[in-house]
N, C-alpha and C. Protein backbone atom coordinates (compact mmCIF):
# COMPACT_ATOMS: atom_id res chain seq x y z
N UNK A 1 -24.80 -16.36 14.93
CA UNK A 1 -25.35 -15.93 16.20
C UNK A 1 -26.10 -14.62 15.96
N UNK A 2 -27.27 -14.63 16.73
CA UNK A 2 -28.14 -13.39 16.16
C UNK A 2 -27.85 -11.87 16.78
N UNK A 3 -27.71 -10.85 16.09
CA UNK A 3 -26.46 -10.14 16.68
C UNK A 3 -26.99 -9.35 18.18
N UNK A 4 -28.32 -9.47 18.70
CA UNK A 4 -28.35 -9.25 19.73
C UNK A 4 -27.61 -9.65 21.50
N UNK A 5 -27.46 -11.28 20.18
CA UNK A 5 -26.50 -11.99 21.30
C UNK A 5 -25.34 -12.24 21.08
N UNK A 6 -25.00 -11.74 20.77
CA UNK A 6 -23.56 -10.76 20.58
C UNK A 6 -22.88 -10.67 21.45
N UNK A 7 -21.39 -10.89 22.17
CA UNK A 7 -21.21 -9.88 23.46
C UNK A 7 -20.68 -8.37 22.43
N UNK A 8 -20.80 -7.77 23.61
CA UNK A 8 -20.99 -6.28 23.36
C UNK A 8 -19.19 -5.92 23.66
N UNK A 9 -18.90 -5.54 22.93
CA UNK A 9 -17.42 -4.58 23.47
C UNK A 9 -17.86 -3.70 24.73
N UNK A 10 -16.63 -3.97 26.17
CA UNK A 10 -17.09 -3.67 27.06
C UNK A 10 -17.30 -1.34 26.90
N UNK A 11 -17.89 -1.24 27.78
CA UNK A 11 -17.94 0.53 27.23
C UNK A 11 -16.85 1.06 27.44
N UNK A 12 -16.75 2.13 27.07
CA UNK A 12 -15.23 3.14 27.24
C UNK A 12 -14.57 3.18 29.00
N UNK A 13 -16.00 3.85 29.58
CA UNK A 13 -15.58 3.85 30.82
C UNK A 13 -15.07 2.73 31.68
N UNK A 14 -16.10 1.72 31.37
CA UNK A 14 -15.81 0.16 32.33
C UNK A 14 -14.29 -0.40 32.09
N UNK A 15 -13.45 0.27 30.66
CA UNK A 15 -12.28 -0.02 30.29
C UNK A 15 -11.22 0.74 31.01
N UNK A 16 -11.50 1.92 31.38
CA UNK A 16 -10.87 2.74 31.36
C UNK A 16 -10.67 2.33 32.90
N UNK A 17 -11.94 2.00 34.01
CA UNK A 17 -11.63 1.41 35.37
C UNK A 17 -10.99 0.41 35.19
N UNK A 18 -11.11 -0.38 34.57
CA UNK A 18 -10.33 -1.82 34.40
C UNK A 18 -9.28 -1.65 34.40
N UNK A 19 -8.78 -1.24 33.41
CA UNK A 19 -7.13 -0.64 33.03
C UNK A 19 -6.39 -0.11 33.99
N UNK A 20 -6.88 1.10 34.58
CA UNK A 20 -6.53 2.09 35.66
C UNK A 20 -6.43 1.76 36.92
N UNK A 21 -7.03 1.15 37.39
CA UNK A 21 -7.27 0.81 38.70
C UNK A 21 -7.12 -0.85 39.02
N UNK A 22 -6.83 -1.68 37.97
CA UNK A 22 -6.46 -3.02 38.03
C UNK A 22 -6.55 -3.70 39.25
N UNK A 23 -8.07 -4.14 39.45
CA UNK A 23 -8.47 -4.53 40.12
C UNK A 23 -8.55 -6.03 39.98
N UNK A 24 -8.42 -7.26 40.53
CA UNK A 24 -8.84 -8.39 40.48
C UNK A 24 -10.57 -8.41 40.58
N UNK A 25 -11.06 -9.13 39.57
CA UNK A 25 -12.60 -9.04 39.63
C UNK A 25 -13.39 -9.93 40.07
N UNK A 26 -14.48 -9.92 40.11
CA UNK A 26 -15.24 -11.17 40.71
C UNK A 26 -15.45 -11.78 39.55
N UNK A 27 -15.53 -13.42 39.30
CA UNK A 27 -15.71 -13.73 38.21
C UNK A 27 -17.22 -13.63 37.23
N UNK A 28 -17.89 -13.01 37.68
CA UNK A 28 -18.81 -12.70 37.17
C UNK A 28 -18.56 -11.19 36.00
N UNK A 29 -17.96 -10.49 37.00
CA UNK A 29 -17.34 -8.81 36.21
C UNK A 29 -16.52 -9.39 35.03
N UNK A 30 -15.83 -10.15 35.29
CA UNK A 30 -14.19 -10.71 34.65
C UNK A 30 -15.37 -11.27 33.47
N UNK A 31 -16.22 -12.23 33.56
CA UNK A 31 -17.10 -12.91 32.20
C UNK A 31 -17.37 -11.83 31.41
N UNK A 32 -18.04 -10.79 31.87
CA UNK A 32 -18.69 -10.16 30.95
C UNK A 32 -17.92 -8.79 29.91
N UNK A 33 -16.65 -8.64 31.10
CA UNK A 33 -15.61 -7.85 30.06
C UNK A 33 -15.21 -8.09 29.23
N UNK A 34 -15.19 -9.96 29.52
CA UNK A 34 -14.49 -10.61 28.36
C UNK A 34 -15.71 -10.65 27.40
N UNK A 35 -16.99 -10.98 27.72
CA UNK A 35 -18.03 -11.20 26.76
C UNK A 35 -18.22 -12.96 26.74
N UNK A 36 -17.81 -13.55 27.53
CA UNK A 36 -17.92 -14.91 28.00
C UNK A 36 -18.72 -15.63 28.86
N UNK A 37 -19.38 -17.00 28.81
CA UNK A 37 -20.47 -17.67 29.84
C UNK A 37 -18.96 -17.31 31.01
N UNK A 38 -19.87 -16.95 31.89
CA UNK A 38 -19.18 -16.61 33.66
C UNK A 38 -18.54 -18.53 33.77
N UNK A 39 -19.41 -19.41 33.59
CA UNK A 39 -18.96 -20.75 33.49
C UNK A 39 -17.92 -21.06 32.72
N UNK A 40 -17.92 -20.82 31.68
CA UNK A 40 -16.53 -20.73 30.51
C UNK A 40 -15.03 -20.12 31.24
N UNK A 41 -15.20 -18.88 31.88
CA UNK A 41 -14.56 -18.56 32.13
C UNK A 41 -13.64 -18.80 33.98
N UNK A 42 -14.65 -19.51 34.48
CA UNK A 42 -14.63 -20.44 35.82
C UNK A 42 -13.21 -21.46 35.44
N UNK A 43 -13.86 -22.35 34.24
CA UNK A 43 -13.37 -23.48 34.05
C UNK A 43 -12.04 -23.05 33.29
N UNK A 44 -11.37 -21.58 32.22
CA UNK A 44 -10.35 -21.48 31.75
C UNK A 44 -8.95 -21.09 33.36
N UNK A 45 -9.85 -20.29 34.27
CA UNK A 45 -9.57 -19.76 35.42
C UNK A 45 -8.49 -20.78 36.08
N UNK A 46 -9.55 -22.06 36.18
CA UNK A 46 -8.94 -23.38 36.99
C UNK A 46 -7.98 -24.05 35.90
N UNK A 47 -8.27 -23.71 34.56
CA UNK A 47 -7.28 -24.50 33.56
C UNK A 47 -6.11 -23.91 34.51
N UNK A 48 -5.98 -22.95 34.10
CA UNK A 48 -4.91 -21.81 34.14
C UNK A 48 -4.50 -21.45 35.74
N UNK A 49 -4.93 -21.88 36.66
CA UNK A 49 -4.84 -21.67 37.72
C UNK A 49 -5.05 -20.36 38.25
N UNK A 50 -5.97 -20.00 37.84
CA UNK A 50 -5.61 -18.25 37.78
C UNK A 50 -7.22 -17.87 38.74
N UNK A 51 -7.60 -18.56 39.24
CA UNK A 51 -8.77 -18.28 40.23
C UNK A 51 -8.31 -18.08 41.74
N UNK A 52 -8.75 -16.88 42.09
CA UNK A 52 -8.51 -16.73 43.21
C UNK A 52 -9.43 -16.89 44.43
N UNK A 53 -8.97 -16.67 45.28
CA UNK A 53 -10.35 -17.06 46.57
C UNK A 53 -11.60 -16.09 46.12
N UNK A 54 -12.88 -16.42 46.45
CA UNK A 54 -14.09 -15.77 46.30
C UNK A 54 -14.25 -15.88 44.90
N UNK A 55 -13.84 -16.36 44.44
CA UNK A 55 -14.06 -17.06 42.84
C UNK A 55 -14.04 -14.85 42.11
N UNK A 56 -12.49 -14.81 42.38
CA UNK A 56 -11.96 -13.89 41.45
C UNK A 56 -11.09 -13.94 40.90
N UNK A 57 -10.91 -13.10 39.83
CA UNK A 57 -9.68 -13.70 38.66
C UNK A 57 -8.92 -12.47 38.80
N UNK A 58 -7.56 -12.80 38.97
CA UNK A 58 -6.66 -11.38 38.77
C UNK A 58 -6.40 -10.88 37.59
N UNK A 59 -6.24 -9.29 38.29
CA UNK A 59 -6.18 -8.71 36.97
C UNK A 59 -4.97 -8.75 35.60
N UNK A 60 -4.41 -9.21 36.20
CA UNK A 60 -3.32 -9.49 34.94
C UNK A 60 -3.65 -10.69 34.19
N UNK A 61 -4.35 -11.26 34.65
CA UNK A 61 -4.87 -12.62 34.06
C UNK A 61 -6.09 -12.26 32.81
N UNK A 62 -7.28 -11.12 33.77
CA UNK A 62 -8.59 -10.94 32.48
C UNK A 62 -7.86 -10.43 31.58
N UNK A 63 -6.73 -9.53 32.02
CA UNK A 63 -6.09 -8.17 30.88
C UNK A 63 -5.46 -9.26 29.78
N UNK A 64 -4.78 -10.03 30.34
CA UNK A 64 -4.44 -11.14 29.23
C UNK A 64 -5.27 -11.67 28.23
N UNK A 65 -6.17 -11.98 28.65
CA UNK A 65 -7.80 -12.40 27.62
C UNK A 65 -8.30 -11.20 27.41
N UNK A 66 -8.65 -10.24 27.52
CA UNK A 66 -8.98 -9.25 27.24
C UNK A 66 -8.72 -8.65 25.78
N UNK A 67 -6.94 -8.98 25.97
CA UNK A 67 -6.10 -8.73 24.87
C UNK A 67 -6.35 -9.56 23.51
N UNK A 68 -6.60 -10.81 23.78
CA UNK A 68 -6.83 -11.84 22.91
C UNK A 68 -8.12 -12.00 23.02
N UNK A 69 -8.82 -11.98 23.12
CA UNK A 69 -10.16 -12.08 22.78
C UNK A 69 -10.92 -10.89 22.03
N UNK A 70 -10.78 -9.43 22.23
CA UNK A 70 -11.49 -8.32 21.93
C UNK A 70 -10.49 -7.68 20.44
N UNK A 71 -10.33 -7.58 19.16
CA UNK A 71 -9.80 -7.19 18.53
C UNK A 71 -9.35 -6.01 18.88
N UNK A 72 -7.82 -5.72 18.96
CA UNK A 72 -7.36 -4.59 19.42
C UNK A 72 -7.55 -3.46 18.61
N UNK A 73 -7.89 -3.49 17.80
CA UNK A 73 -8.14 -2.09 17.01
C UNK A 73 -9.50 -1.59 17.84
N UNK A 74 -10.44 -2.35 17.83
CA UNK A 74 -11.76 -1.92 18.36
C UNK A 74 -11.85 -1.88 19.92
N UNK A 75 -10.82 -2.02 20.85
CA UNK A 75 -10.14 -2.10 21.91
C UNK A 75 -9.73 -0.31 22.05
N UNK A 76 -8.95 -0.64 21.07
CA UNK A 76 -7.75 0.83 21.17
C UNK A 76 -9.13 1.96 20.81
N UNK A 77 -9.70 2.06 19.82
CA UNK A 77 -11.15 2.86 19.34
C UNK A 77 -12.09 2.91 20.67
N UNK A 78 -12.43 2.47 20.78
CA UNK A 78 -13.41 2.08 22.45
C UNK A 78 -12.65 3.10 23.30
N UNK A 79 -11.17 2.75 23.75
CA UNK A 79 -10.44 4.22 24.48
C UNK A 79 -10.08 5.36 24.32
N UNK A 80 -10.29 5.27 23.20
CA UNK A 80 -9.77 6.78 22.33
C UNK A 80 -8.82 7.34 23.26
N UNK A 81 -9.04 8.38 23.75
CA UNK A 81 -7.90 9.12 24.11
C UNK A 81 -7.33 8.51 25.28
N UNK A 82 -7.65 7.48 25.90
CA UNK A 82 -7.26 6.50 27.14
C UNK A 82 -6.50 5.43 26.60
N UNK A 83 -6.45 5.61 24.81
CA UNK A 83 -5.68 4.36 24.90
C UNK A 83 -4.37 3.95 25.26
N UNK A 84 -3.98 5.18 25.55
CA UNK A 84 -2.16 5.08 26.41
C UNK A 84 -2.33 4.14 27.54
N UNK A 85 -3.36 3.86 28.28
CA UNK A 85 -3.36 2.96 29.12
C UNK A 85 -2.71 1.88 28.71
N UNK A 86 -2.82 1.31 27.45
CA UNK A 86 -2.20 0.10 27.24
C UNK A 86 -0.89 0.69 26.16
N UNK A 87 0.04 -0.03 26.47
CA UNK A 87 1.60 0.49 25.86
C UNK A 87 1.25 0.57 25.00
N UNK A 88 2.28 1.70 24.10
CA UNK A 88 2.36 2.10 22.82
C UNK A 88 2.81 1.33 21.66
N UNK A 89 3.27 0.44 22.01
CA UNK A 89 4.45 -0.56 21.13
C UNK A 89 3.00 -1.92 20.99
N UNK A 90 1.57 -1.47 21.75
CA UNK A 90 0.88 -3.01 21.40
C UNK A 90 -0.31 -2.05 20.50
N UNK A 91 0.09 -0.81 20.13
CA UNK A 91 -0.83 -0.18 19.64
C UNK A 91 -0.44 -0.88 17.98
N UNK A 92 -1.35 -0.40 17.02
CA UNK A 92 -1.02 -1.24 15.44
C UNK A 92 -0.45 -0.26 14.88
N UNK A 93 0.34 -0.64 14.00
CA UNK A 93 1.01 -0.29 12.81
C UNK A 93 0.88 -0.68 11.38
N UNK A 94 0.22 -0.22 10.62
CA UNK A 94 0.30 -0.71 9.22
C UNK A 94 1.82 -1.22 8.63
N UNK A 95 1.34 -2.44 8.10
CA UNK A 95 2.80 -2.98 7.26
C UNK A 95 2.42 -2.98 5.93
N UNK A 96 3.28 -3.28 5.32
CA UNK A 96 2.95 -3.72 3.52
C UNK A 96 3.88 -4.77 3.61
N UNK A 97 4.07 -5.90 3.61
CA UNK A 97 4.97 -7.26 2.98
C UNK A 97 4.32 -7.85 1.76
N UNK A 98 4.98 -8.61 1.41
CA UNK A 98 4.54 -9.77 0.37
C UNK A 98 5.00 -10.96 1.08
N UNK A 99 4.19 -11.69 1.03
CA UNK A 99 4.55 -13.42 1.94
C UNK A 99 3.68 -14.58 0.68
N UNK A 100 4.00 -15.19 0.75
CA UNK A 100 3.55 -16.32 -0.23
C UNK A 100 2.72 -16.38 0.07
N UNK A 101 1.28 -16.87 -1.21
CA UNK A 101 0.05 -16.98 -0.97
C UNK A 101 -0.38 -18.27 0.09
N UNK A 102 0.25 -19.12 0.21
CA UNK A 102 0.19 -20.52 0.61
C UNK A 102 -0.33 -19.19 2.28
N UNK A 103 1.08 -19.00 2.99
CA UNK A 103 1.09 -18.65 4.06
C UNK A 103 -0.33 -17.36 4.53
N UNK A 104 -0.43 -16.69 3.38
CA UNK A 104 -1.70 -15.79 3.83
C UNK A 104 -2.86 -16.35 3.55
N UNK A 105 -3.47 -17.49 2.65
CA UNK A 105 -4.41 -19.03 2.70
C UNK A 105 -4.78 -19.39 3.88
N UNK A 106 -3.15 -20.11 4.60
CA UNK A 106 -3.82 -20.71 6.06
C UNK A 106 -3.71 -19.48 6.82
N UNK A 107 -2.99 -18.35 7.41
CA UNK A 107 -3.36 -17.55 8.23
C UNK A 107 -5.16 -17.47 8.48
N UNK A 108 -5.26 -16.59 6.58
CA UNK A 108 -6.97 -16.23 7.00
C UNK A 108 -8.12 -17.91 7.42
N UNK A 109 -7.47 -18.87 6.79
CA UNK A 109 -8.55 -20.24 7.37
C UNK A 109 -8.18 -20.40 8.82
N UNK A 110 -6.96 -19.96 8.98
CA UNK A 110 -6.85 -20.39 11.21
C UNK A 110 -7.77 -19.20 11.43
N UNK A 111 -7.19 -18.07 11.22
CA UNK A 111 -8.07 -16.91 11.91
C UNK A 111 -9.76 -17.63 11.41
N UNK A 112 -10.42 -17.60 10.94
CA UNK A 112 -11.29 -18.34 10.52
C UNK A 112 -11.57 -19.27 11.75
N UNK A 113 -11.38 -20.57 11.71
CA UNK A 113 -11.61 -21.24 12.85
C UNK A 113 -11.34 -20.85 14.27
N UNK A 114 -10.58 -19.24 14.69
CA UNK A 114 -10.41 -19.07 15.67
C UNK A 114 -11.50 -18.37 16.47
N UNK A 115 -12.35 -17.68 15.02
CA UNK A 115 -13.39 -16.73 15.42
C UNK A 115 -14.13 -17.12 16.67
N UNK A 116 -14.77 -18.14 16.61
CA UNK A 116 -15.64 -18.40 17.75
C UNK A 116 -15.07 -18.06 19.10
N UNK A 117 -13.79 -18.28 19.41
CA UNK A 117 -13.33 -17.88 20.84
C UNK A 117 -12.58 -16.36 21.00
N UNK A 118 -12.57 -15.49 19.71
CA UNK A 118 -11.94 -14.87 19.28
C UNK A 118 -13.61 -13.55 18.95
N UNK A 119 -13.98 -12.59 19.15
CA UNK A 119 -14.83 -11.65 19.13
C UNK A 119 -14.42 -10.97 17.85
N UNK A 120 -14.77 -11.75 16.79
CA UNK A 120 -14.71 -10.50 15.53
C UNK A 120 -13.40 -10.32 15.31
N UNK A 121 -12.17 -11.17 15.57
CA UNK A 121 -11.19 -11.29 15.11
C UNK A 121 -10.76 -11.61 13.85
N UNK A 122 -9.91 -10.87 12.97
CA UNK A 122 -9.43 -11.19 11.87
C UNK A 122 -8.22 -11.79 11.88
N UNK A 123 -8.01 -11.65 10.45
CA UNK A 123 -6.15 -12.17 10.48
C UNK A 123 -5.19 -11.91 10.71
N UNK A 124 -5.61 -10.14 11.12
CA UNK A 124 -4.33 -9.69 11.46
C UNK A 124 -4.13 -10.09 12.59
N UNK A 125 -5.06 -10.21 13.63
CA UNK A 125 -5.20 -10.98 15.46
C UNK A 125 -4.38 -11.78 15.01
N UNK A 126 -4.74 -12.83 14.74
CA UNK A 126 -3.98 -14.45 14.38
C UNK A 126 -2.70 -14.41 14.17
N UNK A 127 -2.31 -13.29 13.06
CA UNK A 127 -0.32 -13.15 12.79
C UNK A 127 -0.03 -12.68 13.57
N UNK A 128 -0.62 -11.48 14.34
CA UNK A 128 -0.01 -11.04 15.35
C UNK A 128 0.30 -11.73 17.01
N UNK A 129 -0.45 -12.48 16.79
CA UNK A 129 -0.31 -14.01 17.84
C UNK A 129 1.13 -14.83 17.96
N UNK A 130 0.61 -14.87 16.19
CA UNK A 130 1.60 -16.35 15.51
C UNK A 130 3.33 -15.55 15.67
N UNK A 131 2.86 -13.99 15.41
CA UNK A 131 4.14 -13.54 15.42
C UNK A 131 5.06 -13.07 16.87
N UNK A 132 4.29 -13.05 17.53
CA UNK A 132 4.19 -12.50 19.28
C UNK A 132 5.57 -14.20 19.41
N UNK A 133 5.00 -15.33 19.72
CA UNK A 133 4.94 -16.57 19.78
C UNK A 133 6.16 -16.89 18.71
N UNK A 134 6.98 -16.09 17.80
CA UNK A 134 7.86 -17.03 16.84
C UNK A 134 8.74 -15.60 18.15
N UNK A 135 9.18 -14.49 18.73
CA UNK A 135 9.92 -13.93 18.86
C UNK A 135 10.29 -14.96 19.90
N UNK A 136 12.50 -15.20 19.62
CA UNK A 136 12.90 -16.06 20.59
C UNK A 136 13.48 -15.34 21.41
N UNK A 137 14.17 -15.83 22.51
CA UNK A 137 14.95 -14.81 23.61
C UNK A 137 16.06 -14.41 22.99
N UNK A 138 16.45 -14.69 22.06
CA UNK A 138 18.22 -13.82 21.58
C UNK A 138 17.30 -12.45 21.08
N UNK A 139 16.50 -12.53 20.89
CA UNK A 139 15.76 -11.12 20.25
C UNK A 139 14.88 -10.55 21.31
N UNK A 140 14.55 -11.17 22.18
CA UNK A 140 13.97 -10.22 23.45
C UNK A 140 15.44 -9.98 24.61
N UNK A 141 16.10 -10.17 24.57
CA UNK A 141 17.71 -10.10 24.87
C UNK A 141 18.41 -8.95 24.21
N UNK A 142 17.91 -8.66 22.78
CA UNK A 142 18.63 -7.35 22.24
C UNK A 142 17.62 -6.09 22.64
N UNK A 143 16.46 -6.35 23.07
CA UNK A 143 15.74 -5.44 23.66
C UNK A 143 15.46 -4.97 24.72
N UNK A 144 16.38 -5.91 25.43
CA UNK A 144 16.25 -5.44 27.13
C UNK A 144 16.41 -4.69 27.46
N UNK A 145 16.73 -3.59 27.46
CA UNK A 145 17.20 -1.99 27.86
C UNK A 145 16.18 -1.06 26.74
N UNK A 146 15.40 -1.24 26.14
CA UNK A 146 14.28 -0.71 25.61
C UNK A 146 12.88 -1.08 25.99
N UNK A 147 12.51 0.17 27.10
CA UNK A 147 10.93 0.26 27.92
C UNK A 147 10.02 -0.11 27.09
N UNK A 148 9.81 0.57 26.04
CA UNK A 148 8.79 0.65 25.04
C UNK A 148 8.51 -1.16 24.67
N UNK A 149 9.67 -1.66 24.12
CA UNK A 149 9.69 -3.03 23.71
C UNK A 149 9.03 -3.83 24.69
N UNK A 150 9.11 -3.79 25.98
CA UNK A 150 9.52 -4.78 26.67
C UNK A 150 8.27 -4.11 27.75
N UNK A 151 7.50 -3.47 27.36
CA UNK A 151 6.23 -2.84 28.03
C UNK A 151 5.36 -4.02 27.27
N UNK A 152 5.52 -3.56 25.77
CA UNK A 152 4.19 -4.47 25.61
C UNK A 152 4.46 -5.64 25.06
N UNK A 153 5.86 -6.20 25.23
CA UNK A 153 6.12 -7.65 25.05
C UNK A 153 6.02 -8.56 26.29
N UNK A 154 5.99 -7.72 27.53
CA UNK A 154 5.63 -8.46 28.83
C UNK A 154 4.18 -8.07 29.44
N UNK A 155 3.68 -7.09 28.49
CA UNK A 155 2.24 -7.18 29.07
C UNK A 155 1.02 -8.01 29.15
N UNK A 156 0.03 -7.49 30.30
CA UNK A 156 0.15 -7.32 31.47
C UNK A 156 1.13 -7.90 32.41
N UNK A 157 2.35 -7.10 32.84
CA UNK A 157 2.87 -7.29 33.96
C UNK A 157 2.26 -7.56 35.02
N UNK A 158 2.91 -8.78 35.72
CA UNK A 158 2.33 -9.30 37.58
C UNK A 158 2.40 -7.76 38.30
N UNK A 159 1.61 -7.04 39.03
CA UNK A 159 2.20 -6.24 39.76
C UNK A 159 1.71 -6.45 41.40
N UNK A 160 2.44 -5.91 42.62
CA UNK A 160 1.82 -5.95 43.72
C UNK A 160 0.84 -6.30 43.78
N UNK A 161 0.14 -4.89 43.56
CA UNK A 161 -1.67 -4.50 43.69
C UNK A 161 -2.23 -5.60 43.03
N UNK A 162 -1.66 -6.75 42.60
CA UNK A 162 -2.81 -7.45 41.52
C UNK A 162 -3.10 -8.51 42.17
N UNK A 163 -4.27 -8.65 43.03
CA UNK A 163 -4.45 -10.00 43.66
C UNK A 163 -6.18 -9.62 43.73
């Protein structure tokens, strides 16, 4: 794709309203944060049931795609000093493991085929997906009484204001 047509990482500020003020958007606003045809994102809306009257999407819903779609490093960079908006525990951490080559093979070929719906996503997006998705409830159960954990293992939280 020629990189003009690109979507653009949304700007610092437009993030920083988004985040802050968690607004349900019109689905037109909601397309372009994500960097998505407004149509694409109509039709994931109704997958998901997540369209609201006046054809707007709540905000816990874009923040969800938001998350998965925009590589969080270049997410968290984009806010710089706003990035506390989003919990601390979904901020990155460098690891060092060793995992069998087999398993870091298909990681980078899924991340690979995920790109297209995925904005410049690598492999670390993809494990961190794959790994989000293997945690079972006996282990979100030993974390229940830890904010931090359970901020950005349930984020975006439903809240009131979010309609």
């Amino acid at each position: 794709m020629p990189e003009d047509l690109r979507p653009r990482l949304p700007e610092h500020d437009v993030l920083v309203r988004f985040l802050t003020e968690r607004p349900a958007l019109p689905l037109r606003d909601a397309a372009k944060l994500l960097g998505w045809p407004w149509r694409r994102l109509r039709q994931q809306a109704r997958e998901e049931d997540a369209l609201l009257p006046g054809d707007r999407v709540a905000w816990h819903e874009v923040a969800f795609w938001l998350l998965r779609v925009w590589p969080r490093a270049a997410l968290l960079r984009q806010l710089g000093p706003a990035s506390d908006l989003i919990p601390r525990e979904l901020h990155l951490m460098r690891v060092q493991w060793q995992l069998p080559v087999y398993l870091v093979r298909a990681m980078e070929a899924q991340a690979r085929l995920q790109r297209a719906a995925r904005h410049g996503a690598d492999v670390q997006e993809h494990v961190a997906d794959v790994l989000h998705l293997a945690i079972d409830d006996k282990t979100v159960a030993l974390f229940r009484n830890d904010a931090g954990f359970m901020a950005a293992y349930d984020y975006p939280e439903t809240t009131d204001g979010d309609t």
